[in-house]
N, C-alpha and C. Protein backbone atom coordinates (compact mmCIF):
# COMPACT_ATOMS: atom_id res chain seq x y z
N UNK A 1 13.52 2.57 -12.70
CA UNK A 1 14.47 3.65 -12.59
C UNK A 1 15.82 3.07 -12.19
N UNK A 2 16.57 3.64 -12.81
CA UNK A 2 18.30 3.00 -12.41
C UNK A 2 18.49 3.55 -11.22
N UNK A 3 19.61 2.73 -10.55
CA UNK A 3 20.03 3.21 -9.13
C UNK A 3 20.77 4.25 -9.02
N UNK A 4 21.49 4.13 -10.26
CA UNK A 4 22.67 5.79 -10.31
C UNK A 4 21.31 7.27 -10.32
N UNK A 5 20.65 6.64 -11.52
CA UNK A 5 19.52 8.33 -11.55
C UNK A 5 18.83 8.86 -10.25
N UNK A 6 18.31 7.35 -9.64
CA UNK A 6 17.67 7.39 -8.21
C UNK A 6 18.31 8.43 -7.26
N UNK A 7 20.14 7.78 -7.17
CA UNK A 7 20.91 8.03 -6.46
C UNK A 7 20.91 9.57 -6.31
N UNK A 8 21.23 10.16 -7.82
CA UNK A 8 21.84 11.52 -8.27
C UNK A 8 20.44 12.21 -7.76
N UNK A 9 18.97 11.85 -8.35
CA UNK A 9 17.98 12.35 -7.93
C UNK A 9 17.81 13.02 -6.04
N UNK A 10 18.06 11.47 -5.27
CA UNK A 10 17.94 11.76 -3.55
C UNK A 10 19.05 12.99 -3.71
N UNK A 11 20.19 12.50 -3.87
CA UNK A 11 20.83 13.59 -3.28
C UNK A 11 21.15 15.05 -4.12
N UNK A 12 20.70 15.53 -5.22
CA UNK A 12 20.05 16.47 -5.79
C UNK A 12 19.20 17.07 -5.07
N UNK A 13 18.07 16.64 -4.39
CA UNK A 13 17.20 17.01 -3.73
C UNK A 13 17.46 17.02 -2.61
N UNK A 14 18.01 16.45 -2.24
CA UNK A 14 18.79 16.62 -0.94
C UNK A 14 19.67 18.00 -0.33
N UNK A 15 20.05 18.33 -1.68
CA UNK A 15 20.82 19.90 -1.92
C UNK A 15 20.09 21.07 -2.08
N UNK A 16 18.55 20.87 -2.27
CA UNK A 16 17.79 21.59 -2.66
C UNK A 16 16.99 21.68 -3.60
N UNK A 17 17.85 20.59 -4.53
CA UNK A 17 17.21 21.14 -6.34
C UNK A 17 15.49 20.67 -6.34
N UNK A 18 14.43 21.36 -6.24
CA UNK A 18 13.34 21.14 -6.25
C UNK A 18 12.50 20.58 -7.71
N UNK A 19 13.56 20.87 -8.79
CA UNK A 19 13.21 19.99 -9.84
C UNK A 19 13.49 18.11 -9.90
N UNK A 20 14.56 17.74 -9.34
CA UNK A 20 15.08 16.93 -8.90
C UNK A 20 14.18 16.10 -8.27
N UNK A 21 13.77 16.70 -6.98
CA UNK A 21 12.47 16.21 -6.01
C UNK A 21 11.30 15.99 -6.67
N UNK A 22 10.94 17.06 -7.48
CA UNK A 22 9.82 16.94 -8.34
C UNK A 22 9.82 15.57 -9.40
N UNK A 23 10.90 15.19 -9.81
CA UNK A 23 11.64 13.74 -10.90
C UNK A 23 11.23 12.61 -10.12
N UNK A 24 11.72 12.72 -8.69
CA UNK A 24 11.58 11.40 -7.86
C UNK A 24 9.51 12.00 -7.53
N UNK A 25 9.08 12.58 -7.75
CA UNK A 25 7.68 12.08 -7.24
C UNK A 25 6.65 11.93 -8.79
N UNK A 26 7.16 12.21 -9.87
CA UNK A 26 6.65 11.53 -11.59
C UNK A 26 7.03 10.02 -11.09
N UNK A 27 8.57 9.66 -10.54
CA UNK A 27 8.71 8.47 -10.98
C UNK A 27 7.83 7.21 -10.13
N UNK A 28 7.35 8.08 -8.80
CA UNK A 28 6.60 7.13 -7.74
C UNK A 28 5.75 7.57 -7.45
N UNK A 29 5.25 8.35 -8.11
CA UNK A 29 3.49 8.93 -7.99
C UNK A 29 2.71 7.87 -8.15
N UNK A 30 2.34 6.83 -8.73
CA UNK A 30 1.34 5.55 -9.26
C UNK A 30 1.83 4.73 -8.53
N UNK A 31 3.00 4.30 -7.73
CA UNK A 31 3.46 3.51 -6.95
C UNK A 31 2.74 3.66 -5.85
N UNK A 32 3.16 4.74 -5.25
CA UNK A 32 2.66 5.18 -4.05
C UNK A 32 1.25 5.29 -3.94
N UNK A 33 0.29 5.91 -4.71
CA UNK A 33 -1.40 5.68 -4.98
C UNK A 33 -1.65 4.35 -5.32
N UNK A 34 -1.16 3.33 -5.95
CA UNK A 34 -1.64 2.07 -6.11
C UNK A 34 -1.53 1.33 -4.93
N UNK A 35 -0.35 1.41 -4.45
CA UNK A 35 -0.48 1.09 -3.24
C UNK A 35 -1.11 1.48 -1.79
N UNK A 36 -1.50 2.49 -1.82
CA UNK A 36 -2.78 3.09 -0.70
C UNK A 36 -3.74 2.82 -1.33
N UNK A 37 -4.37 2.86 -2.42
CA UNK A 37 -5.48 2.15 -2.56
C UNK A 37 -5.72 0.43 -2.25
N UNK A 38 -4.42 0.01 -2.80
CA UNK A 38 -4.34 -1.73 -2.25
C UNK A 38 -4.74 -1.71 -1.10
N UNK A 39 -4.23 -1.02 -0.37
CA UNK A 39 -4.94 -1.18 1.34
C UNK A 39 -5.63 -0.45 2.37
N UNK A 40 -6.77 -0.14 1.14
CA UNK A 40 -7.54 0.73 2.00
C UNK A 40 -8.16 2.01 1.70
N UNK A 41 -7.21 2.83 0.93
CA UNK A 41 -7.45 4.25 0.81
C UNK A 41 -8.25 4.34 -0.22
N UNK A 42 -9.50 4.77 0.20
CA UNK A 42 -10.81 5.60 -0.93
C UNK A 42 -9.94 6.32 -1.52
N UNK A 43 -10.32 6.47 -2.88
CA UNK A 43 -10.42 7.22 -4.36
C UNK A 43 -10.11 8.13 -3.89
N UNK A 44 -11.73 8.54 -3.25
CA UNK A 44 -11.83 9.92 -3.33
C UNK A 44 -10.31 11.02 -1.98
N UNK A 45 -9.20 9.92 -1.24
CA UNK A 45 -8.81 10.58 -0.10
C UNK A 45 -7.63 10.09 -0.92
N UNK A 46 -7.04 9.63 -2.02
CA UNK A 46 -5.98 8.84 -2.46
C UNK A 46 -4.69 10.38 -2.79
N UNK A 47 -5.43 11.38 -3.30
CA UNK A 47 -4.89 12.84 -3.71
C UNK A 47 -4.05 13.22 -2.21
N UNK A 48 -4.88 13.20 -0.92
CA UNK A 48 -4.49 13.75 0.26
C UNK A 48 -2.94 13.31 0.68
N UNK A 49 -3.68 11.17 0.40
CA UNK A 49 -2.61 10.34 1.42
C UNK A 49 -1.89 11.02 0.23
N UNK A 50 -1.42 10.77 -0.92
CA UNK A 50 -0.18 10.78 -2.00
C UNK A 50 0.46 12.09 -1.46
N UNK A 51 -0.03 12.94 -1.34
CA UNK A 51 0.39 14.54 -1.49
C UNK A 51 1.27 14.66 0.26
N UNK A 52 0.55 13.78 1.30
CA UNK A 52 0.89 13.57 2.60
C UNK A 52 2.49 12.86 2.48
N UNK A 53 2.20 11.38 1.66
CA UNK A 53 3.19 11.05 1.79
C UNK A 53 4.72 11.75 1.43
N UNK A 54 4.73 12.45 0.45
CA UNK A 54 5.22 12.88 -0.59
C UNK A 54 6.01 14.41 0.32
N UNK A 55 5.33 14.40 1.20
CA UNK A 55 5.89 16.04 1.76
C UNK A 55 6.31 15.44 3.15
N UNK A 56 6.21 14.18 3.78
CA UNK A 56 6.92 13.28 4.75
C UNK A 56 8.06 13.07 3.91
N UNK A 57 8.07 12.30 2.68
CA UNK A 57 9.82 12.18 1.88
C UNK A 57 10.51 13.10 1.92
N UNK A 58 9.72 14.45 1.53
CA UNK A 58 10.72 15.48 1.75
C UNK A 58 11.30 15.75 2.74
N UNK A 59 10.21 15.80 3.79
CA UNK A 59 10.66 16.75 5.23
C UNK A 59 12.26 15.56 5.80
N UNK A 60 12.37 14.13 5.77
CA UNK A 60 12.63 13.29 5.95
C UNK A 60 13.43 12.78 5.37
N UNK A 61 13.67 13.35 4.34
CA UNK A 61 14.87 12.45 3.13
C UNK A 61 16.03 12.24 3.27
N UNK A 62 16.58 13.04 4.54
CA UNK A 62 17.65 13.05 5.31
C UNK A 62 18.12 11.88 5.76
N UNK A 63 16.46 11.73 6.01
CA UNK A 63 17.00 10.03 7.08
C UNK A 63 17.02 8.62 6.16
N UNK A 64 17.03 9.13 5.12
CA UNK A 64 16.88 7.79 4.33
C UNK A 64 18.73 7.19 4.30
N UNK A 65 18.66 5.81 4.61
CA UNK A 65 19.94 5.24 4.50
C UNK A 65 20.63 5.04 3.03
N UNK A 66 19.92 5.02 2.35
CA UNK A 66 20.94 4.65 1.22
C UNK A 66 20.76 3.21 0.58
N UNK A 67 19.41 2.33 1.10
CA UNK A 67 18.87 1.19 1.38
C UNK A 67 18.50 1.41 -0.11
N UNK A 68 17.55 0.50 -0.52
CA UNK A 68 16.77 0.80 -1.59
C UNK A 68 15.65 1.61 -1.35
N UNK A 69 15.35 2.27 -2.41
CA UNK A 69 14.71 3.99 -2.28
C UNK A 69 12.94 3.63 -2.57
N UNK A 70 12.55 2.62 -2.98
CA UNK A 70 11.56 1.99 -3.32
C UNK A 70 11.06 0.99 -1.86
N UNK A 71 11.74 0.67 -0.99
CA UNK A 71 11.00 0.01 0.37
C UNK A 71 10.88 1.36 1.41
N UNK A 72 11.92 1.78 1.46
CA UNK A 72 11.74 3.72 2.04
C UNK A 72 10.62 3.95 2.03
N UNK A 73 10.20 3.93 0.87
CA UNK A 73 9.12 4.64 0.22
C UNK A 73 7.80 3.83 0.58
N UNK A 74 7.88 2.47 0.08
CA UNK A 74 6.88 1.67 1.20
C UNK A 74 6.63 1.96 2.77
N UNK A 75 7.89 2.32 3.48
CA UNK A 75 7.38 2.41 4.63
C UNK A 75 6.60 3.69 4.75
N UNK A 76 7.07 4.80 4.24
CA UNK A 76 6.46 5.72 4.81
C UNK A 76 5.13 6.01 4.09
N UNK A 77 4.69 5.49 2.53
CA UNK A 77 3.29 5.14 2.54
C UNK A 77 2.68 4.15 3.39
N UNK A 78 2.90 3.47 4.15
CA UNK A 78 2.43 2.66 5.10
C UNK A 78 1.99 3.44 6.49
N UNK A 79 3.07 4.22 6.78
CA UNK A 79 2.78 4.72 7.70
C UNK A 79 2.01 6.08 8.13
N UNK A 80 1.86 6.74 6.80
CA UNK A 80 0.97 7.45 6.47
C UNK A 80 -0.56 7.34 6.06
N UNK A 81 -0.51 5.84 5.90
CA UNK A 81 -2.26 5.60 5.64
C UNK A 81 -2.76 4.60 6.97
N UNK A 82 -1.63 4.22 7.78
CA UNK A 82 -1.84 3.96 9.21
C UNK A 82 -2.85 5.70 9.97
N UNK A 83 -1.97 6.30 9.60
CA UNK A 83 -1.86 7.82 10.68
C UNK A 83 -3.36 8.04 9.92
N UNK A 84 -3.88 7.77 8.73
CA UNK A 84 -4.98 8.46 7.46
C UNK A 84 -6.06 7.40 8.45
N UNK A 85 -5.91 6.37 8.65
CA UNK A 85 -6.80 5.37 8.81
C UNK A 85 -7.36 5.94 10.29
N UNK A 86 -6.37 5.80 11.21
CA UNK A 86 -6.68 6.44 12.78
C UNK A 86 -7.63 7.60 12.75
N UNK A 87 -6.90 8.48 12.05
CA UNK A 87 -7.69 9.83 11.56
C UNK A 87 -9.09 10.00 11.47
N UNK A 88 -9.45 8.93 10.39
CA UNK A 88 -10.48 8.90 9.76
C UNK A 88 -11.24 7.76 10.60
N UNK A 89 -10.81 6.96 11.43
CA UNK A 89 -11.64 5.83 12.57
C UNK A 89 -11.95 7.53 13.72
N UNK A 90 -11.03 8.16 13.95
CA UNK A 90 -11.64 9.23 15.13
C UNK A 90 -12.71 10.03 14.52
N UNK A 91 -12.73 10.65 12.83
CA UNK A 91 -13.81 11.10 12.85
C UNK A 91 -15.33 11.01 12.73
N UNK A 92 -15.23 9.39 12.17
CA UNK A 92 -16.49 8.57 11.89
C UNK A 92 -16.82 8.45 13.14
N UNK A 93 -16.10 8.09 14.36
CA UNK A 93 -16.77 7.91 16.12
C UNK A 93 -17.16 9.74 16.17
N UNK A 94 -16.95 10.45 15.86
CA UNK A 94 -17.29 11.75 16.10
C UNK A 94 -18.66 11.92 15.75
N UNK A 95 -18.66 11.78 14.49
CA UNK A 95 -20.18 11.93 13.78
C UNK A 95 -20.89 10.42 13.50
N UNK A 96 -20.83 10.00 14.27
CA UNK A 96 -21.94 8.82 14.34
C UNK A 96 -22.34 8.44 13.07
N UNK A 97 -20.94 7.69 11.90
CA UNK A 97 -21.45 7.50 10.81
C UNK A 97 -21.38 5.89 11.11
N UNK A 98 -22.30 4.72 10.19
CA UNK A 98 -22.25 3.37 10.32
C UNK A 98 -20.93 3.05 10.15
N UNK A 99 -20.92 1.83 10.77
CA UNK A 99 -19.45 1.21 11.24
C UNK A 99 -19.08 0.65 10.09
N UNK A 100 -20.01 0.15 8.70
CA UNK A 100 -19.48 -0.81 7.33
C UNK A 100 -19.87 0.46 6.75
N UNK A 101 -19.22 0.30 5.60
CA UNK A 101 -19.46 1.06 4.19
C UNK A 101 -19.15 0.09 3.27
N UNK A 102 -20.03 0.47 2.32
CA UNK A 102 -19.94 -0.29 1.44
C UNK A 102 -18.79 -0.53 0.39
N UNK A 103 -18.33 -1.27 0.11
CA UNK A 103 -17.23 -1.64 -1.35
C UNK A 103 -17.83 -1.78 -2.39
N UNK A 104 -18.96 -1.70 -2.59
CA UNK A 104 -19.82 -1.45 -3.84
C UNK A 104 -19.25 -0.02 -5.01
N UNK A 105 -18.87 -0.22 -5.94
CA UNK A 105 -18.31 1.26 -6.61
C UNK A 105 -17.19 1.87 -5.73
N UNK A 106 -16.44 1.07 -4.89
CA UNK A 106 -15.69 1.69 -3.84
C UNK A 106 -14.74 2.49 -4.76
N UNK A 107 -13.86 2.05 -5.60
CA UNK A 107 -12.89 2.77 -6.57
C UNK A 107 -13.27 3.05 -8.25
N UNK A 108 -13.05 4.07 -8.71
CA UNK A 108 -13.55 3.67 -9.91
C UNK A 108 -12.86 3.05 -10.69
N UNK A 109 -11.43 3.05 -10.51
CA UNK A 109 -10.71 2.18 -11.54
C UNK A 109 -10.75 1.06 -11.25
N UNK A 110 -11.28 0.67 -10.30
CA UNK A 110 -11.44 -1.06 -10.17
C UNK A 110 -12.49 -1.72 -10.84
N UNK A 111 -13.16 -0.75 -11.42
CA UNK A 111 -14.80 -0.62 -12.21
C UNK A 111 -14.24 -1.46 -13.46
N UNK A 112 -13.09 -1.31 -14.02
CA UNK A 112 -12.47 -1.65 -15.28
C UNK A 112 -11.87 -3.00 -14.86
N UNK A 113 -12.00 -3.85 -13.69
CA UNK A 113 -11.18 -4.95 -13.06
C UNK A 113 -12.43 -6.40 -13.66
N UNK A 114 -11.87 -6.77 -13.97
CA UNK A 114 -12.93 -8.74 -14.16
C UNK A 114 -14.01 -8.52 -12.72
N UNK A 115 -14.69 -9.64 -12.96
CA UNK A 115 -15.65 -9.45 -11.92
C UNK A 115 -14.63 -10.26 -10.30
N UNK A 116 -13.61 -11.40 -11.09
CA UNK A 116 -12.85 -12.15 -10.27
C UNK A 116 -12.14 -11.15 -9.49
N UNK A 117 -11.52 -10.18 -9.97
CA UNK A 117 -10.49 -9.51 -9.72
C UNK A 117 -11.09 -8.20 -7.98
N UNK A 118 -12.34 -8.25 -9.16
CA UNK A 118 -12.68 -7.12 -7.98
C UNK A 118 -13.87 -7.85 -7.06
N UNK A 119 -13.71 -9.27 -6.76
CA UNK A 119 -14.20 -10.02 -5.84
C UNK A 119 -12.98 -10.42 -5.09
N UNK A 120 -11.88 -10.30 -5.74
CA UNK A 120 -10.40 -10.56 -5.06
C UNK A 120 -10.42 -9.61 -3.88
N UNK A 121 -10.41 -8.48 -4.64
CA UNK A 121 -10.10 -7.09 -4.21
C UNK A 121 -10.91 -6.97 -2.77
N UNK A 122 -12.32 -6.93 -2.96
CA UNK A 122 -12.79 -7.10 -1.96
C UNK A 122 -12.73 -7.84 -0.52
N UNK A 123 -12.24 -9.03 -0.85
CA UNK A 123 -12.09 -9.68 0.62
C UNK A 123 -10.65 -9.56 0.73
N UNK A 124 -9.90 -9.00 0.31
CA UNK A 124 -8.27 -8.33 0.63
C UNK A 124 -8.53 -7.46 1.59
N UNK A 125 -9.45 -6.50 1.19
CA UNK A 125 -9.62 -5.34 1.96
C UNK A 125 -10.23 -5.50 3.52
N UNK A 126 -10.91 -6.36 3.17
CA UNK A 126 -12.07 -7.45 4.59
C UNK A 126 -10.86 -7.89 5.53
N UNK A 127 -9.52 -8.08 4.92
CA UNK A 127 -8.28 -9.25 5.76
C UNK A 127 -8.06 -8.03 6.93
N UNK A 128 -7.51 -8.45 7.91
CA UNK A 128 -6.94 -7.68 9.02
C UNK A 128 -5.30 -7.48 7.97
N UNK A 129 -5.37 -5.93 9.10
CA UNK A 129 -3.95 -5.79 8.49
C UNK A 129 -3.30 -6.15 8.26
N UNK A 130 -2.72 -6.99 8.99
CA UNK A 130 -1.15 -7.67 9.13
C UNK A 130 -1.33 -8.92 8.35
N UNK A 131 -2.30 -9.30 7.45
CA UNK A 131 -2.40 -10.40 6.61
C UNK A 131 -2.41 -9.07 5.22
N UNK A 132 -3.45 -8.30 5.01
CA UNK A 132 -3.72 -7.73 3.82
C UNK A 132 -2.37 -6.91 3.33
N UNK A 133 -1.78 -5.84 4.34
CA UNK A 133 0.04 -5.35 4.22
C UNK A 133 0.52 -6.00 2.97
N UNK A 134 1.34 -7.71 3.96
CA UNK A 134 2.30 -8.31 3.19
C UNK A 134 1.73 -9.45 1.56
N UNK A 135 0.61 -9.48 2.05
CA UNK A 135 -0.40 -9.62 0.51
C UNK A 135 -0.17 -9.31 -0.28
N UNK A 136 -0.74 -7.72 0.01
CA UNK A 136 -0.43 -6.45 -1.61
C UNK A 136 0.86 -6.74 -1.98
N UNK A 137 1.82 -6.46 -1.01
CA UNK A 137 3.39 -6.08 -1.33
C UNK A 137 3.54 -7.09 -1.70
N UNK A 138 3.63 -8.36 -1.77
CA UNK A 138 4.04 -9.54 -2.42
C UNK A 138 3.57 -10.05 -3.57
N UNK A 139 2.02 -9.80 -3.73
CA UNK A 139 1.54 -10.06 -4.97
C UNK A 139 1.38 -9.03 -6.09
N UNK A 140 1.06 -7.98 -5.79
CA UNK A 140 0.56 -7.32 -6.08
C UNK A 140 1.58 -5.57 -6.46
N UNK A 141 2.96 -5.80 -5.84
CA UNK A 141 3.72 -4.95 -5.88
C UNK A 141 5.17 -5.50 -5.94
N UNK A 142 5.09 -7.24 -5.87
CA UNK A 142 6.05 -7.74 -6.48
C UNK A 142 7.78 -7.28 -5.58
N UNK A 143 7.69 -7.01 -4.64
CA UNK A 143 8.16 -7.26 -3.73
C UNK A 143 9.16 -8.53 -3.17
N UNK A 144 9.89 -8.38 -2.46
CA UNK A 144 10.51 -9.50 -2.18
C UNK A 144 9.88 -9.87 -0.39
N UNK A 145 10.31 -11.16 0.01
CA UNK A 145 10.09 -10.64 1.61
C UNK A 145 11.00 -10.29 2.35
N UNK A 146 12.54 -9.99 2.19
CA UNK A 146 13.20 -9.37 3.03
C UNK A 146 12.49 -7.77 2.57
N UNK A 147 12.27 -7.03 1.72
CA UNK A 147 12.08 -6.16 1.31
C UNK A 147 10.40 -5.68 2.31
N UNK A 148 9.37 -6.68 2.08
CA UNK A 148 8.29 -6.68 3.27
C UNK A 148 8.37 -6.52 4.39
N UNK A 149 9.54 -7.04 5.18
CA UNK A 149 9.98 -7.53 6.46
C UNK A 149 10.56 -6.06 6.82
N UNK A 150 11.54 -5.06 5.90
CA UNK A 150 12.07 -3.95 6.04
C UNK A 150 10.64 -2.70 6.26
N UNK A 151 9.90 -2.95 5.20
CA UNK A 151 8.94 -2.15 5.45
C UNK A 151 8.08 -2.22 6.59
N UNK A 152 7.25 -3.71 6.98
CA UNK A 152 6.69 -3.34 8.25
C UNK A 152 7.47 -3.65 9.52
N UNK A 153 8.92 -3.78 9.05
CA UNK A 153 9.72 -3.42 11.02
C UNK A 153 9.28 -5.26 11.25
N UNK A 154 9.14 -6.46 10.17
CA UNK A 154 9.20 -7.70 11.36
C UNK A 154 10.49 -8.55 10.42
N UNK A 155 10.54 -9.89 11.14
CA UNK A 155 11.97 -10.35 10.75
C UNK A 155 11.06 -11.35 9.57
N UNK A 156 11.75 -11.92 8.37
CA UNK A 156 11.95 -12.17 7.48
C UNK A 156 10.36 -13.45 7.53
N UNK A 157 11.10 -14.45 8.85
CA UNK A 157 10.28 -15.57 8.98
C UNK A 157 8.95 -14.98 9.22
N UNK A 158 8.55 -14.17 10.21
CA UNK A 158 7.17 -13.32 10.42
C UNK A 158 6.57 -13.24 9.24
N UNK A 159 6.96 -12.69 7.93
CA UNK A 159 6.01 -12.23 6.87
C UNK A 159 5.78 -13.29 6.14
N UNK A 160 6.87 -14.59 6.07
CA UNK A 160 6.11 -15.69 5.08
C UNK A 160 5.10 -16.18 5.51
N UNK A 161 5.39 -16.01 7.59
CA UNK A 161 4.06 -17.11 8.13
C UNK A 161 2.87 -15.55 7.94
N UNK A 162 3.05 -14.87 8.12
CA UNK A 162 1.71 -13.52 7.66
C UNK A 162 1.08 -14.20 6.23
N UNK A 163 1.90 -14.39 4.96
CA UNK A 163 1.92 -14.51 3.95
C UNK A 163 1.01 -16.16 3.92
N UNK A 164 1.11 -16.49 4.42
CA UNK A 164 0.80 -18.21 4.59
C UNK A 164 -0.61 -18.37 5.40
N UNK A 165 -0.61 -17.29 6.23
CA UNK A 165 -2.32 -17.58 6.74
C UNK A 165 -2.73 -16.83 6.15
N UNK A 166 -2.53 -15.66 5.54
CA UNK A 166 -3.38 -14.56 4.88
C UNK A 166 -3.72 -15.62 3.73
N UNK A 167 -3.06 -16.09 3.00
CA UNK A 167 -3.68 -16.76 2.07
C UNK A 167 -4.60 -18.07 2.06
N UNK A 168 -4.31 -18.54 3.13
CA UNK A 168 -5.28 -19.57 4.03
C UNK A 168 -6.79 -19.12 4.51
N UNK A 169 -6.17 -17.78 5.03
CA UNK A 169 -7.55 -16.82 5.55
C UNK A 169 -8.42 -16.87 4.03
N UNK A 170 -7.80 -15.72 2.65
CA UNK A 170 -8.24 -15.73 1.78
C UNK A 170 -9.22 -16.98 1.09
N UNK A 171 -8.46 -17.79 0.89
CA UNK A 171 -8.87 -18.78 0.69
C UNK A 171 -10.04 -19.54 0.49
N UNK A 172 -10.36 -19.70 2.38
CA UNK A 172 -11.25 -19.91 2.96
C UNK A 172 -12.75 -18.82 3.03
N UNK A 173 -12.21 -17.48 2.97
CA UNK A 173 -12.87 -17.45 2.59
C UNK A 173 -13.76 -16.66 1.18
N UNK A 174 -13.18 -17.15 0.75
CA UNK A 174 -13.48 -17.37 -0.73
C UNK A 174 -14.04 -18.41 -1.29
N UNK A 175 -14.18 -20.06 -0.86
CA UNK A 175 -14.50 -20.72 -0.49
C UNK A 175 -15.82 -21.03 0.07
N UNK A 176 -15.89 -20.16 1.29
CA UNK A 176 -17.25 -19.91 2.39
C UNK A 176 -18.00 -19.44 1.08
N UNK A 177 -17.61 -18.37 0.31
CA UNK A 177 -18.57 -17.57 -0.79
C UNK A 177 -19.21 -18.30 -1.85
N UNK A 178 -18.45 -19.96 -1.91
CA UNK A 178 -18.39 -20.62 -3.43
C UNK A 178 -17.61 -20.18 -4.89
N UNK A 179 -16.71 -19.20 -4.49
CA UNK A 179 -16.18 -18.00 -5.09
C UNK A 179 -14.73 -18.67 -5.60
N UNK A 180 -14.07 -19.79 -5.38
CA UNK A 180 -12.93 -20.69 -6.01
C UNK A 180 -12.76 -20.76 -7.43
N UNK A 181 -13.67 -20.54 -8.13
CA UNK A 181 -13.33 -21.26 -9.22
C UNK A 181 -12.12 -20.28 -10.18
N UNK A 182 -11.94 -19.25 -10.03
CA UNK A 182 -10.63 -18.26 -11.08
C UNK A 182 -9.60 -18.09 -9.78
N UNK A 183 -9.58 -18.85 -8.58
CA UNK A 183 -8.87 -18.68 -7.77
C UNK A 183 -7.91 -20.10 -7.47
N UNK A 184 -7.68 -21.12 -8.66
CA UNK A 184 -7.16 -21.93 -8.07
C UNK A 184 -5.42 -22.16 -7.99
N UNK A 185 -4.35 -21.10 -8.46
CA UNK A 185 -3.55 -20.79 -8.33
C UNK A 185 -3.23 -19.81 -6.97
N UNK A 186 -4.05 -19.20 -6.23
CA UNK A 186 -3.62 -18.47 -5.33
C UNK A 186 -3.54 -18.85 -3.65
């Protein structure tokens, strides 16, 4: 999307025009769901977080600087499947459900992924946060790292060294699995 349409779009919607608003969530609807699923978010809860995030842009659009409209937007899907994740850790301690679930059939569109891809996928999801985050966004969403660094609130140097053991972590264990061999570029 060009920066002028972007532009005219925020502040269109900004004025009210609810068609406008409606333009900016066609153009980052798959953005925003690909990326909650990258880290975390079941299929089946992906409708909620999107629809969550999406009515935080609104309520909020005020506060957007004028930055690029695409890391904005990272943060507050981030911080909405933070708030989804808490949520959903308080209600599983409620009802005494097991602490693993399985990643077996976890998504269905990942069903359509190489077997490599969705053995990738899997121990991404296994990483602690603060390795799996700047992962997605870098590989996987093509990202820059000042652009990473804006989204999770750390300074520039923080996310390469995140970026540098997460893939060390990965790695290894991938490795531990015997699982290297379509992984020797990463």
């Amino acid at each position: 999307m060009r920066d002028l349409d972007e532009k005219r779009l925020i502040h269109q919607s900004l004025q009210g025009n609810d068609e406008a608003f409606y333009e900016l969530i066609s153009n980052y609807h798959t953005t925003v769901e690909r990326f909650a699923s990258q880290i975390g978010v079941h299929v089946n809860d992906l409708p909620d977080v999107t629809q969550e995030v999406f009515i935080k842009v609104y309520r909020f659009l005020n506060r957007y600087s004028y930055g690029k409209f695409s890391t904005w937007l990272y943060s507050v899907t981030l911080n909405v499947c933070k708030d989804f994740f808490r949520k959903q850790k308080r209600e599983r301690s409620k009802i005494n459900k097991m602490k693993m679930e399985t990643t077996e059939g976890f998504y269905s569109f990942y069903d359509r992924l190489s077997e490599e891809a969705s053995l990738l996928h899997e121990h991404i999801l296994k990483m602690d946060e603060k390795y799996r985050v700047p992962i997605v966004l870098f590989y996987f969403h093509d990202l820059t790292i000042s652009e990473i660094a804006k989204i999770i609130g750390m300074r520039e140097n923080s996310v390469k060294t995140r970026l540098k053991r997460g893939k060390e972590r990965l790695r290894m264990a991938l490795e531990e699995g015997g699982q290297t061999d379509g992984f020797k570029s990463f």
